[in-house]
N, C-alpha and C. Protein backbone atom coordinates (compact mmCIF):
# COMPACT_ATOMS: atom_id res chain seq x y z
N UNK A 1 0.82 -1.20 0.00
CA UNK A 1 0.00 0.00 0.00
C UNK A 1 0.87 1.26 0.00
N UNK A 2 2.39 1.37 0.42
CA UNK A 2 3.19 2.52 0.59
C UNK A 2 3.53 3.08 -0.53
N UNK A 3 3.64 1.95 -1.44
CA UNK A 3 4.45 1.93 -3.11
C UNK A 3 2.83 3.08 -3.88
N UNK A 4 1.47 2.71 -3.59
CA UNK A 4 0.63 3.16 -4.07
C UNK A 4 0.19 4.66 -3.47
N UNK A 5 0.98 4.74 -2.47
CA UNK A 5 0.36 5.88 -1.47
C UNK A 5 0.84 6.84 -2.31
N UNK A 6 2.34 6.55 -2.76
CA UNK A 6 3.60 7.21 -3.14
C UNK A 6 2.66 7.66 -4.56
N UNK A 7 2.40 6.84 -5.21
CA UNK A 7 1.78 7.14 -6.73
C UNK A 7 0.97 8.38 -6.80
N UNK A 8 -0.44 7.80 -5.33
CA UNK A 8 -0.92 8.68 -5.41
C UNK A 8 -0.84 10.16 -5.18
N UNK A 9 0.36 10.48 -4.16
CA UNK A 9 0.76 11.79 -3.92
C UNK A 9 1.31 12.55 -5.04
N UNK A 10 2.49 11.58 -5.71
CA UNK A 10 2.61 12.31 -7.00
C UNK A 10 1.68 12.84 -8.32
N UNK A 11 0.79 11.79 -8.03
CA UNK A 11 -0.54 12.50 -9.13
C UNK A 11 -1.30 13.68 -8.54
N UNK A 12 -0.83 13.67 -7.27
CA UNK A 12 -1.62 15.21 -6.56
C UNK A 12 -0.87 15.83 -7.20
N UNK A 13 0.65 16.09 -6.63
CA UNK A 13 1.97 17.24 -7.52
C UNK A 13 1.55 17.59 -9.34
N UNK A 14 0.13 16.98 -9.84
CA UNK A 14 0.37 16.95 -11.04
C UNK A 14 -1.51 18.00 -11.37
N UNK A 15 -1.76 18.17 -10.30
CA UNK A 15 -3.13 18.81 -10.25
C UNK A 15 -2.87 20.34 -10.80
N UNK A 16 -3.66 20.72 -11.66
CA UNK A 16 -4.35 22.34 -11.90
C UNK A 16 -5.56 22.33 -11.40
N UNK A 17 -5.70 24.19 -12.46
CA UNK A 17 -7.13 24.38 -12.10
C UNK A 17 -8.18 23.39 -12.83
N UNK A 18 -7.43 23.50 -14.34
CA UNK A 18 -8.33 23.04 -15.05
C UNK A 18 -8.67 21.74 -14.75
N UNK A 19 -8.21 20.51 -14.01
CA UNK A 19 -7.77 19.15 -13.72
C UNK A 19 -8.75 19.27 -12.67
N UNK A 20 -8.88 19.89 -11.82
CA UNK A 20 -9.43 20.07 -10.88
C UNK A 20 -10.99 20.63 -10.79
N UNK A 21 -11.28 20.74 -11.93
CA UNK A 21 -12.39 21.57 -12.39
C UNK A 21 -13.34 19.92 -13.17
N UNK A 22 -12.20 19.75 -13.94
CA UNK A 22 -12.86 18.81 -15.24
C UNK A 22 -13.04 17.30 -14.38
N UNK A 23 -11.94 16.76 -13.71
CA UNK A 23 -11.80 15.61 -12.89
C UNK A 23 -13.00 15.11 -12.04
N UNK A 24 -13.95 15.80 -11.29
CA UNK A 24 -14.85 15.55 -10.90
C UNK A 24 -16.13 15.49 -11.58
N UNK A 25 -15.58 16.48 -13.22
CA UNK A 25 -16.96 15.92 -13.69
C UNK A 25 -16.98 14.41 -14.55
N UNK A 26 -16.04 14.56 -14.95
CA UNK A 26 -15.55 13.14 -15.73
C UNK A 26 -16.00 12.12 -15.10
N UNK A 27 -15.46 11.63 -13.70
CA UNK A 27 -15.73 11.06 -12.85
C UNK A 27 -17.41 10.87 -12.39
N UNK A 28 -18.31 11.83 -12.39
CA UNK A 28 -19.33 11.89 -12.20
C UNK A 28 -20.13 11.06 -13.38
N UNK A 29 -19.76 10.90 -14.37
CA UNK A 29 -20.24 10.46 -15.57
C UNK A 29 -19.81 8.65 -15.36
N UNK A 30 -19.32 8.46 -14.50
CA UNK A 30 -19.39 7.11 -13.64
C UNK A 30 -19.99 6.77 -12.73
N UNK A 31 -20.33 7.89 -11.93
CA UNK A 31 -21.69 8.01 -10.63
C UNK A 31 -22.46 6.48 -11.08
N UNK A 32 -22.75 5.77 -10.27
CA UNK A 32 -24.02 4.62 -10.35
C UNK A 32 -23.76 3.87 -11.93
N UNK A 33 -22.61 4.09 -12.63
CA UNK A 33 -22.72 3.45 -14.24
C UNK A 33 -23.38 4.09 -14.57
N UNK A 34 -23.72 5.84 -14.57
CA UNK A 34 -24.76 6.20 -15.24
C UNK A 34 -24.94 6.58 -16.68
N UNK A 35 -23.49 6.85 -17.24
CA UNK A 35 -23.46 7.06 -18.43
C UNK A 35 -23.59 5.84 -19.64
N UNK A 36 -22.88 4.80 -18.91
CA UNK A 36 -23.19 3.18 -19.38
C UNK A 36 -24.71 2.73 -19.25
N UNK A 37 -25.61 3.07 -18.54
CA UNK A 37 -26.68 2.65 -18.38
C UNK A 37 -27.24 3.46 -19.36
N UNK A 38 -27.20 4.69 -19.29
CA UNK A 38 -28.00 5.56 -20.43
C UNK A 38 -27.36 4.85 -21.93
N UNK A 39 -26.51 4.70 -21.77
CA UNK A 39 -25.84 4.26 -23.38
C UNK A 39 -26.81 2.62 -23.67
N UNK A 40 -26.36 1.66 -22.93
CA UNK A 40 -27.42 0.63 -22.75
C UNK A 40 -29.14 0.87 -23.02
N UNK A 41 -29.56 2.09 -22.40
CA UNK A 41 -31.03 2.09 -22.82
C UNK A 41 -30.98 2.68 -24.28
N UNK A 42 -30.13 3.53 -24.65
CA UNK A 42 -30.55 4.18 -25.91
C UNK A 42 -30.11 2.81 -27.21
N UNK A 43 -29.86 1.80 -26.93
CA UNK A 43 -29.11 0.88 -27.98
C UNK A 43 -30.42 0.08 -27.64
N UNK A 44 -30.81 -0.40 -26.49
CA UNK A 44 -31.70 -1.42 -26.29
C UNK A 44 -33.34 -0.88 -26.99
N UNK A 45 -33.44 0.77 -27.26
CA UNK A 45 -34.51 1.16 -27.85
C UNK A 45 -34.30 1.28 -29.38
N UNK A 46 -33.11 1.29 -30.31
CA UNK A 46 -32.87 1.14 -31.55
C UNK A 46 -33.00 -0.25 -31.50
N UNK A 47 -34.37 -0.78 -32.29
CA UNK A 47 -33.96 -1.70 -32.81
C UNK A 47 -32.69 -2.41 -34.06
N UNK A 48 -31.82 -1.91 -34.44
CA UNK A 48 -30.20 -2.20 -34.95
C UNK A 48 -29.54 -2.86 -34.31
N UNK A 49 -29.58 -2.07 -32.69
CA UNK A 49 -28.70 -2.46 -32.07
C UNK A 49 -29.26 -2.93 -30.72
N UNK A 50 -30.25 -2.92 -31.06
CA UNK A 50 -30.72 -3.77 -29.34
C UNK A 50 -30.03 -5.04 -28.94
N UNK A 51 -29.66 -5.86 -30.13
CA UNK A 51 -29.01 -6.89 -29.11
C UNK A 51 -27.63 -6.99 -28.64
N UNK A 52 -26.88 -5.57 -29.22
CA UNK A 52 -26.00 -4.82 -28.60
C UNK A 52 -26.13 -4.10 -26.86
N UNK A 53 -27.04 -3.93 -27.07
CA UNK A 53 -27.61 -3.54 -25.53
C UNK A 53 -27.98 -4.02 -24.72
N UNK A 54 -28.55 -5.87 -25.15
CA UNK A 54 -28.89 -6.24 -24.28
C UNK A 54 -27.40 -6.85 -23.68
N UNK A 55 -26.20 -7.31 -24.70
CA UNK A 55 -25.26 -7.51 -24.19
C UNK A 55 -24.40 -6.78 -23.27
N UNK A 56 -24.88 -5.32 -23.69
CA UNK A 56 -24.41 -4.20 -22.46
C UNK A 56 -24.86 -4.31 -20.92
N UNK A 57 -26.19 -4.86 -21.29
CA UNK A 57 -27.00 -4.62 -19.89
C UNK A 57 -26.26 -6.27 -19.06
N UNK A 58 -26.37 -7.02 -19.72
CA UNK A 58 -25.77 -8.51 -19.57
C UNK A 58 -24.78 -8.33 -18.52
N UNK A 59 -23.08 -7.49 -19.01
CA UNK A 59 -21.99 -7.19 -19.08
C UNK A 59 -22.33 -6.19 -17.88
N UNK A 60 -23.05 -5.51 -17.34
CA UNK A 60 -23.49 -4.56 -16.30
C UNK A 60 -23.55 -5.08 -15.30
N UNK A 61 -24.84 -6.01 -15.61
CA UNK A 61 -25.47 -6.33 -14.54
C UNK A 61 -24.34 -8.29 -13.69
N UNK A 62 -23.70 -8.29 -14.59
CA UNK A 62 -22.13 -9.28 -14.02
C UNK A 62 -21.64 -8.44 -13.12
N UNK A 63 -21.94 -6.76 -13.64
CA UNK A 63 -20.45 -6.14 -13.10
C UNK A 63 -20.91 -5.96 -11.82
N UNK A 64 -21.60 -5.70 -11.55
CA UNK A 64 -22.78 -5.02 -10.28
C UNK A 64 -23.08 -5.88 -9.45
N UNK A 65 -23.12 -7.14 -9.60
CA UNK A 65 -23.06 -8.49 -8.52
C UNK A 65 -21.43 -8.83 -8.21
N UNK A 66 -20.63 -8.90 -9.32
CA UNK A 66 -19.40 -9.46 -9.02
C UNK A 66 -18.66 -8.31 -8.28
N UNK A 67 -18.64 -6.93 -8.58
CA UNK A 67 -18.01 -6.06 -8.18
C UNK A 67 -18.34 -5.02 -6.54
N UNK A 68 -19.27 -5.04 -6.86
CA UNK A 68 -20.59 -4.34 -5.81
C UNK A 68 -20.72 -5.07 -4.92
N UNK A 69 -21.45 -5.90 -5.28
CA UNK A 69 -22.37 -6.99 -4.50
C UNK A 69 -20.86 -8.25 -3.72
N UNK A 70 -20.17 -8.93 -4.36
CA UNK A 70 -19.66 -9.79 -3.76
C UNK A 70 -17.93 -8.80 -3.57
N UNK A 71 -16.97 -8.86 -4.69
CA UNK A 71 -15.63 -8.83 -4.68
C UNK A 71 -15.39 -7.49 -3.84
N UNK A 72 -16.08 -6.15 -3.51
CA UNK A 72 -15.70 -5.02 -2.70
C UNK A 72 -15.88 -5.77 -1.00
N UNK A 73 -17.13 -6.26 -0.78
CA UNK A 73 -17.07 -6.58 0.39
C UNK A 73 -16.56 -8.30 0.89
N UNK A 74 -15.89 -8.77 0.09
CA UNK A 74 -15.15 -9.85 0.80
C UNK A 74 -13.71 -9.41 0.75
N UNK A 75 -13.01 -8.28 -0.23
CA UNK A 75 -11.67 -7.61 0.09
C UNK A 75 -11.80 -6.76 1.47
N UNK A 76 -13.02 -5.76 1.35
CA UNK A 76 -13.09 -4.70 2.14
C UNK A 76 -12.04 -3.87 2.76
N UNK A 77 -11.27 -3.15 1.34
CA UNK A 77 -10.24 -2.56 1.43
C UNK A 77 -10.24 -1.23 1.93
N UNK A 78 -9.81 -0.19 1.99
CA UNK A 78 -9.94 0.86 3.04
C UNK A 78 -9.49 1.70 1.52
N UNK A 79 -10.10 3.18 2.00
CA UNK A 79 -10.35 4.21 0.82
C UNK A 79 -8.41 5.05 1.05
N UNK A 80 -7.68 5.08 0.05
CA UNK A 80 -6.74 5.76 0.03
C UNK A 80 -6.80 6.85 0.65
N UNK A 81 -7.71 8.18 0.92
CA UNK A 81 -7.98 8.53 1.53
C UNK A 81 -8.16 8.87 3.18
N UNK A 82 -8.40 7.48 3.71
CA UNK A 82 -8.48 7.07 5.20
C UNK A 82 -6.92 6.95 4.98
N UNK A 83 -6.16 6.92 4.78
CA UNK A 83 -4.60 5.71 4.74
C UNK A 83 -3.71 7.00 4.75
N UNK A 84 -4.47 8.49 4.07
CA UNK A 84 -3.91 9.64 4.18
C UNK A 84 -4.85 10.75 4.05
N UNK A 85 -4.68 11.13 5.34
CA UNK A 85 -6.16 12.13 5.71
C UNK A 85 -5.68 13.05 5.51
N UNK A 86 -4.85 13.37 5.20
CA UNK A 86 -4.08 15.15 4.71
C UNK A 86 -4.54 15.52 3.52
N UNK A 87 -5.05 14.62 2.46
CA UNK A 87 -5.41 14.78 1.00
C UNK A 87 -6.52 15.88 1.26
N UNK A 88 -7.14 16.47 0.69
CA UNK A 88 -8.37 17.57 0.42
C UNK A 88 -9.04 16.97 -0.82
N UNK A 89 -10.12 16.56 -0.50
CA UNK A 89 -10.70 15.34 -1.65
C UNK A 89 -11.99 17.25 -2.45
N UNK A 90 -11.58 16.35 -3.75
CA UNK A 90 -12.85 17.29 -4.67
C UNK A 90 -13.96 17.09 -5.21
N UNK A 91 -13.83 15.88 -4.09
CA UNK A 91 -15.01 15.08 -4.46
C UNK A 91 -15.63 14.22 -3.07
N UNK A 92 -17.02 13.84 -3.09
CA UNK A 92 -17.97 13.54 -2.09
C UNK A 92 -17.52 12.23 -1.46
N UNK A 93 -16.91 12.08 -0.37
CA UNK A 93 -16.47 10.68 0.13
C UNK A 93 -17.23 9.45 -0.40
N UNK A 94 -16.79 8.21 -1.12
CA UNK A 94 -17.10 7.04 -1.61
C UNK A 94 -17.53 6.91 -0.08
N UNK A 95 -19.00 5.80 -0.02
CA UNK A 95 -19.20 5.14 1.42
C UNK A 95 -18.89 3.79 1.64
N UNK A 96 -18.86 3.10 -0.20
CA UNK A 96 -17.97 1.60 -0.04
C UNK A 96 -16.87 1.17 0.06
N UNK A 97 -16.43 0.33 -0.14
CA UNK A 97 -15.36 -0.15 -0.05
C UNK A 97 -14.06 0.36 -1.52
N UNK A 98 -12.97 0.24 -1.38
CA UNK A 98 -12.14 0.52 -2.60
C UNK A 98 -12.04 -0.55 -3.37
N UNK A 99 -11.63 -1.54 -3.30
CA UNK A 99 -11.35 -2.12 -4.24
C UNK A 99 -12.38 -3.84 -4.82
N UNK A 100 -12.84 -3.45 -6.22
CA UNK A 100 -12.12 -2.75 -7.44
C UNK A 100 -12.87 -1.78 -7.22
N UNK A 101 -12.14 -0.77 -8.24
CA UNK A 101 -12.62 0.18 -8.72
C UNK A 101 -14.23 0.18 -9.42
N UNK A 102 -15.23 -0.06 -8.90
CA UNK A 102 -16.74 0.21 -9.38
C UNK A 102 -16.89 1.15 -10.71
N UNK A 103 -16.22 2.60 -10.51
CA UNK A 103 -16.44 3.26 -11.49
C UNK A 103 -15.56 2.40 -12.68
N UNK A 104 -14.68 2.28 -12.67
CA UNK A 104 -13.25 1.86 -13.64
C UNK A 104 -14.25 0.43 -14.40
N UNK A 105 -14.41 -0.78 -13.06
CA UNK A 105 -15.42 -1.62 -13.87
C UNK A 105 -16.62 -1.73 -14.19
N UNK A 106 -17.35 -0.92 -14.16
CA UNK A 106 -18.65 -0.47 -14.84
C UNK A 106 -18.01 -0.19 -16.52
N UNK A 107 -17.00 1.14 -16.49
CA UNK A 107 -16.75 1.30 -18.07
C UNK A 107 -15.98 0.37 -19.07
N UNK A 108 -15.34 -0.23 -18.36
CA UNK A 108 -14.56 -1.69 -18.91
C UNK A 108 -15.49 -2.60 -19.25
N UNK A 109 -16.06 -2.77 -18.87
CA UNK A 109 -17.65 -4.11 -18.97
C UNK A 109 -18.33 -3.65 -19.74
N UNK A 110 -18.27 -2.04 -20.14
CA UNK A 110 -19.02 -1.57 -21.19
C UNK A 110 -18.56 -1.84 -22.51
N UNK A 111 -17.43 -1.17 -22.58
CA UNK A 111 -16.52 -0.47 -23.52
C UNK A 111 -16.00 -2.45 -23.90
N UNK A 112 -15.90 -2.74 -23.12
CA UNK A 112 -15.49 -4.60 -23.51
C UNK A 112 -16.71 -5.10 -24.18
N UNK A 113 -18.10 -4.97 -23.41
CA UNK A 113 -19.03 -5.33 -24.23
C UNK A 113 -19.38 -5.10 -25.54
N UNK A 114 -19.13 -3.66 -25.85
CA UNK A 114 -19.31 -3.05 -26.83
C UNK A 114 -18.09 -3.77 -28.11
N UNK A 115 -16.91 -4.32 -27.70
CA UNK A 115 -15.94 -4.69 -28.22
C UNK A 115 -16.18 -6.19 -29.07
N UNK A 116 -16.43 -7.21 -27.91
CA UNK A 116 -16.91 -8.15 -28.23
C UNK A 116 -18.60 -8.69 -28.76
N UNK A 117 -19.00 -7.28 -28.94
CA UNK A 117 -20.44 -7.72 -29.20
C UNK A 117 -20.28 -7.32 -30.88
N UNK A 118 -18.82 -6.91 -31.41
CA UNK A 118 -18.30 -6.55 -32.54
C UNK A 118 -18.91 -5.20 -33.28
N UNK A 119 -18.99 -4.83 -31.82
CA UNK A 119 -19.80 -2.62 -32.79
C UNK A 119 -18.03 -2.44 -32.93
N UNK A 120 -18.25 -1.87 -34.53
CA UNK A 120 -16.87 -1.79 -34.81
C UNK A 120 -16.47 -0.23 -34.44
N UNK A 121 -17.30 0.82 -34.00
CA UNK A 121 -16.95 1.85 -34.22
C UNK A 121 -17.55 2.63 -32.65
N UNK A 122 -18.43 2.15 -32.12
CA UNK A 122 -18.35 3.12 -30.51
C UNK A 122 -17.63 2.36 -29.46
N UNK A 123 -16.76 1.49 -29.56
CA UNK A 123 -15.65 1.00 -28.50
C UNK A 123 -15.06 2.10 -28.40
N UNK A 124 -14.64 2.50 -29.48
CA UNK A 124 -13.32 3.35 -29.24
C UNK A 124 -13.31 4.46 -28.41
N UNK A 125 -14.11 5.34 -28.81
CA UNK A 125 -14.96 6.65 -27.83
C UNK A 125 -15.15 5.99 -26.32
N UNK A 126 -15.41 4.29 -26.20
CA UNK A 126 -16.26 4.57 -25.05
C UNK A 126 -14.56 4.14 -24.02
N UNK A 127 -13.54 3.27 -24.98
CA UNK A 127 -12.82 3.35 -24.37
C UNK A 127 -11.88 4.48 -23.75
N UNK A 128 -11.66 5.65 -24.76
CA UNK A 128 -10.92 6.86 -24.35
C UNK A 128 -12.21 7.31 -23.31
N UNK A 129 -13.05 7.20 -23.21
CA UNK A 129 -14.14 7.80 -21.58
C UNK A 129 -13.91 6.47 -20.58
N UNK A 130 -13.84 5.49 -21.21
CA UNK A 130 -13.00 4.52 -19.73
C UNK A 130 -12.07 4.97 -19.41
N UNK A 131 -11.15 5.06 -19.59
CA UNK A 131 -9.75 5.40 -19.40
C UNK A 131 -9.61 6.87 -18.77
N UNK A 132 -10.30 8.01 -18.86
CA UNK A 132 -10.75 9.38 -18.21
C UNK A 132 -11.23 8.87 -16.66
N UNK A 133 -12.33 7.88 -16.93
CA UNK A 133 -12.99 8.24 -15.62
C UNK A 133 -12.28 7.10 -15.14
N UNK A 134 -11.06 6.00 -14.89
CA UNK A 134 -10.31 5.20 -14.50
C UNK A 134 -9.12 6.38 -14.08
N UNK A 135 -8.97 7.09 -14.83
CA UNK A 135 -7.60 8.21 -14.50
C UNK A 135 -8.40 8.95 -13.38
N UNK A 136 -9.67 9.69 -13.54
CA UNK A 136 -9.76 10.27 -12.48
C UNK A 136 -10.08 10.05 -11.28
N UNK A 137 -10.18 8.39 -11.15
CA UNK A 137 -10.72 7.88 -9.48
C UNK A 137 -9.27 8.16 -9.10
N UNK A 138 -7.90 7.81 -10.16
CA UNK A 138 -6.68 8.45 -9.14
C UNK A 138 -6.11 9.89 -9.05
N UNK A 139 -6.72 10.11 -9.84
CA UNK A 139 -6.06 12.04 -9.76
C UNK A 139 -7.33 12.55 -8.54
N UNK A 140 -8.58 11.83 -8.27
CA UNK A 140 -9.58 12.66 -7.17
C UNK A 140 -8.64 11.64 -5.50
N UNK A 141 -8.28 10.50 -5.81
CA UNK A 141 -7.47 10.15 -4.23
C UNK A 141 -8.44 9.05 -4.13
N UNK A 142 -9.67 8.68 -5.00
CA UNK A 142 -10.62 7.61 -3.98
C UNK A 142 -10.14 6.70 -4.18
N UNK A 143 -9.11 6.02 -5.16
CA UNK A 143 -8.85 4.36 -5.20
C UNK A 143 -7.50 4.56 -5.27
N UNK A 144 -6.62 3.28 -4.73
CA UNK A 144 -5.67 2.99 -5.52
C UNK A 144 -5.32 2.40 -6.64
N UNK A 145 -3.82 2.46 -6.81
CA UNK A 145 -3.79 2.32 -8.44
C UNK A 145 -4.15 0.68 -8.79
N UNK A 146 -4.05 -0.01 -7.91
CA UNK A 146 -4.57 -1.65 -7.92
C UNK A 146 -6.18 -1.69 -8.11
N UNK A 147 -6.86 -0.56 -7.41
CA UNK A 147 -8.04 -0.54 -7.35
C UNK A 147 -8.66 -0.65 -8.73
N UNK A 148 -7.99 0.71 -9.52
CA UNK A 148 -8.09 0.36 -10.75
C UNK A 148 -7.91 -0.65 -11.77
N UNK A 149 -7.11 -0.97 -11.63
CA UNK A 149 -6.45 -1.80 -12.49
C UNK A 149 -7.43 -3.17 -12.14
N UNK A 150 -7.73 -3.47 -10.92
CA UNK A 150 -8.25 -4.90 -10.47
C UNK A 150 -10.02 -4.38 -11.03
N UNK A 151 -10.12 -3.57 -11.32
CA UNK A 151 -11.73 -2.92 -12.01
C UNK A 151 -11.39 -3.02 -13.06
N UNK A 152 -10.66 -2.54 -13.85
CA UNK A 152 -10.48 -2.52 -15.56
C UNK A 152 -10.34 -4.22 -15.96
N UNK A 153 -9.56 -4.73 -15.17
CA UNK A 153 -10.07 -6.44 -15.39
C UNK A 153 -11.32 -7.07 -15.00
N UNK A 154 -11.64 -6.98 -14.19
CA UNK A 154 -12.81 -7.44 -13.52
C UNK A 154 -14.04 -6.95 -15.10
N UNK A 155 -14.00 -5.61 -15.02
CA UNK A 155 -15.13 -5.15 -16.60
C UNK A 155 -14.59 -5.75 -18.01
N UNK A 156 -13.65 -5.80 -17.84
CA UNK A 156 -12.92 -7.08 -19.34
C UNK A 156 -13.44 -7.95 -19.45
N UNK A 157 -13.50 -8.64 -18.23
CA UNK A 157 -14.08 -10.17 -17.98
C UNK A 157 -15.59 -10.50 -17.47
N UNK A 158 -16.22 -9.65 -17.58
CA UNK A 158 -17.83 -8.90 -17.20
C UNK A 158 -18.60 -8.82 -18.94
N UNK A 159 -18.20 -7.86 -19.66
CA UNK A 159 -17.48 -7.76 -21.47
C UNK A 159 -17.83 -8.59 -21.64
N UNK A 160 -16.70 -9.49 -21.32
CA UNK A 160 -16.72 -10.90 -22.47
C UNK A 160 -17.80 -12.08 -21.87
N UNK A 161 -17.88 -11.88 -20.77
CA UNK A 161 -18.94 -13.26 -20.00
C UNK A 161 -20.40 -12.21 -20.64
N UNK A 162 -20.43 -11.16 -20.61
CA UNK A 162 -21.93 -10.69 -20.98
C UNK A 162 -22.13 -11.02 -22.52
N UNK A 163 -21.09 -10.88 -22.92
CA UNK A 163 -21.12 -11.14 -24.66
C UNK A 163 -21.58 -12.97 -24.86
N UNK A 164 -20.82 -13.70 -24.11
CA UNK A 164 -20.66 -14.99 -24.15
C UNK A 164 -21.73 -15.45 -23.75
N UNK A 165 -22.72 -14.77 -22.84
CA UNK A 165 -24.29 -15.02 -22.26
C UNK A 165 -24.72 -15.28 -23.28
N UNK A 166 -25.15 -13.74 -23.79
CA UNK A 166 -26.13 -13.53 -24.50
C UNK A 166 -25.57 -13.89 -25.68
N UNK A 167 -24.70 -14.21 -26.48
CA UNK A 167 -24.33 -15.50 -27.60
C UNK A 167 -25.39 -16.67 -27.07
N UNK A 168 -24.73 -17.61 -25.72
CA UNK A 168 -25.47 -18.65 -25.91
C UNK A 168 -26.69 -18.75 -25.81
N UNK A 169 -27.04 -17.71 -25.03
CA UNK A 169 -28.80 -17.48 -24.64
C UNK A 169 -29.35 -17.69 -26.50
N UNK A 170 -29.04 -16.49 -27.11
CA UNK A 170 -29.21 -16.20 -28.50
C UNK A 170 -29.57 -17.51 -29.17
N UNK A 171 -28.43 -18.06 -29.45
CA UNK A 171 -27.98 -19.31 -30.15
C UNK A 171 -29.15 -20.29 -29.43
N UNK A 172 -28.87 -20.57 -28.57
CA UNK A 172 -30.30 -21.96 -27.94
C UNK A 172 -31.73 -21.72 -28.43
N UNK A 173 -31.72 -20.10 -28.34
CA UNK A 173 -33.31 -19.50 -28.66
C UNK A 173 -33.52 -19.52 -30.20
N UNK A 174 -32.42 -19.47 -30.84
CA UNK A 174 -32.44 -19.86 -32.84
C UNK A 174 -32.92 -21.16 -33.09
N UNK A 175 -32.40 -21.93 -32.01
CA UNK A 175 -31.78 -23.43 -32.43
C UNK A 175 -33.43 -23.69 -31.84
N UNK A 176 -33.82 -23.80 -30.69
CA UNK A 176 -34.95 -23.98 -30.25
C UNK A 176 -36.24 -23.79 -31.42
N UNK A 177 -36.71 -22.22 -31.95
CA UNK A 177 -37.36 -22.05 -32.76
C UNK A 177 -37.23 -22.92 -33.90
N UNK A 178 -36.02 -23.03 -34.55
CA UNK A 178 -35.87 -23.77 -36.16
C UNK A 178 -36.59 -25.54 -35.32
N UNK A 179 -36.11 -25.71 -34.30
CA UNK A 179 -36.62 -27.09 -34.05
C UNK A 179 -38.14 -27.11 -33.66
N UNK A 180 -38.45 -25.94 -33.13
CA UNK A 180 -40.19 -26.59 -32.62
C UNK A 180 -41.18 -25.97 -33.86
């Protein structure tokens, strides 16, 4: 945890105004998966891409049991923050646990879903906004850098199990119809 403390102080030494301004909103656009969830409803109402969405919602709702629900509270790691109370946070104290990173794997599980569900062209966007709001849980002090990193995998592997669902779900429900 000393090696990460260290990280995080130096990403303080690296704060402006503007960083300091933009960082919390970026971050906010991870609040509850809310920007992933809105992206999920607007795909799940185009019919094109609804079954793009439902693989989003798939890839979510993994992330939100595995991440939320079970892997924060059987680590129940302590907020970087508590570990250094001198920080001046610019943002509203997290009340869960740190690690993983919730915000980080919410957009990974997206931006993965979106990958493997083969949309060839909004991964990319959604990955450069993963990667923002993964940078700013460490430039605001709430996670460490493991935190992240153990979220950006965790939504990789959320991605691909939501993609891999709703494939086989898909596939049984083809195969089913052509047979009855």
């Amino acid at each position: 945890m000393g090696f990460e403390i260290q990280i995080l102080n130096w990403i303080q030494t690296l704060h402006t105004e503007a960083g300091d301004l933009l960082m919390p909103l970026i971050t906010s656009l991870g609040d509850s998966g809310f920007i992933w969830i809105v992206l999920t409803a607007v795909l799940l109402v185009i019919p094109k891409t609804r079954k793009m969405g439902v693989v989003l919602l798939a890839a979510l709702v993994l992330d939100v049991v595995l991440c939320n629900g079970i892997i924060k509270n059987l680590v129940a790691r302590t907020r970087p923050y508590d570990v250094n109370t001198a920080v001046q946070l610019l943002v509203r104290k997290p009340r869960d646990y740190s690690f993983p990173s919730g915000h980080t794997a919410a957009s990974f599980a997206s931006v993965s879903a979106l990958y493997f569900a083969g949309e060839k062209n909004l991964w990319k966007p959604a990955l450069a906004l993963a990667v923002l709001i993964a940078c700013s849980r460490l430039y605001l002090y709430v996670h460490f850098p493991t935190d992240v990193l153990g979220g950006a995998l965790l939504g990789v592997l959320c991605g691909y199990l939501g993609n891999r669902l709703v494939q086989k779900f898909l596939f049984t429900r083809i195969k089913e119809r052509k047979e009855g």
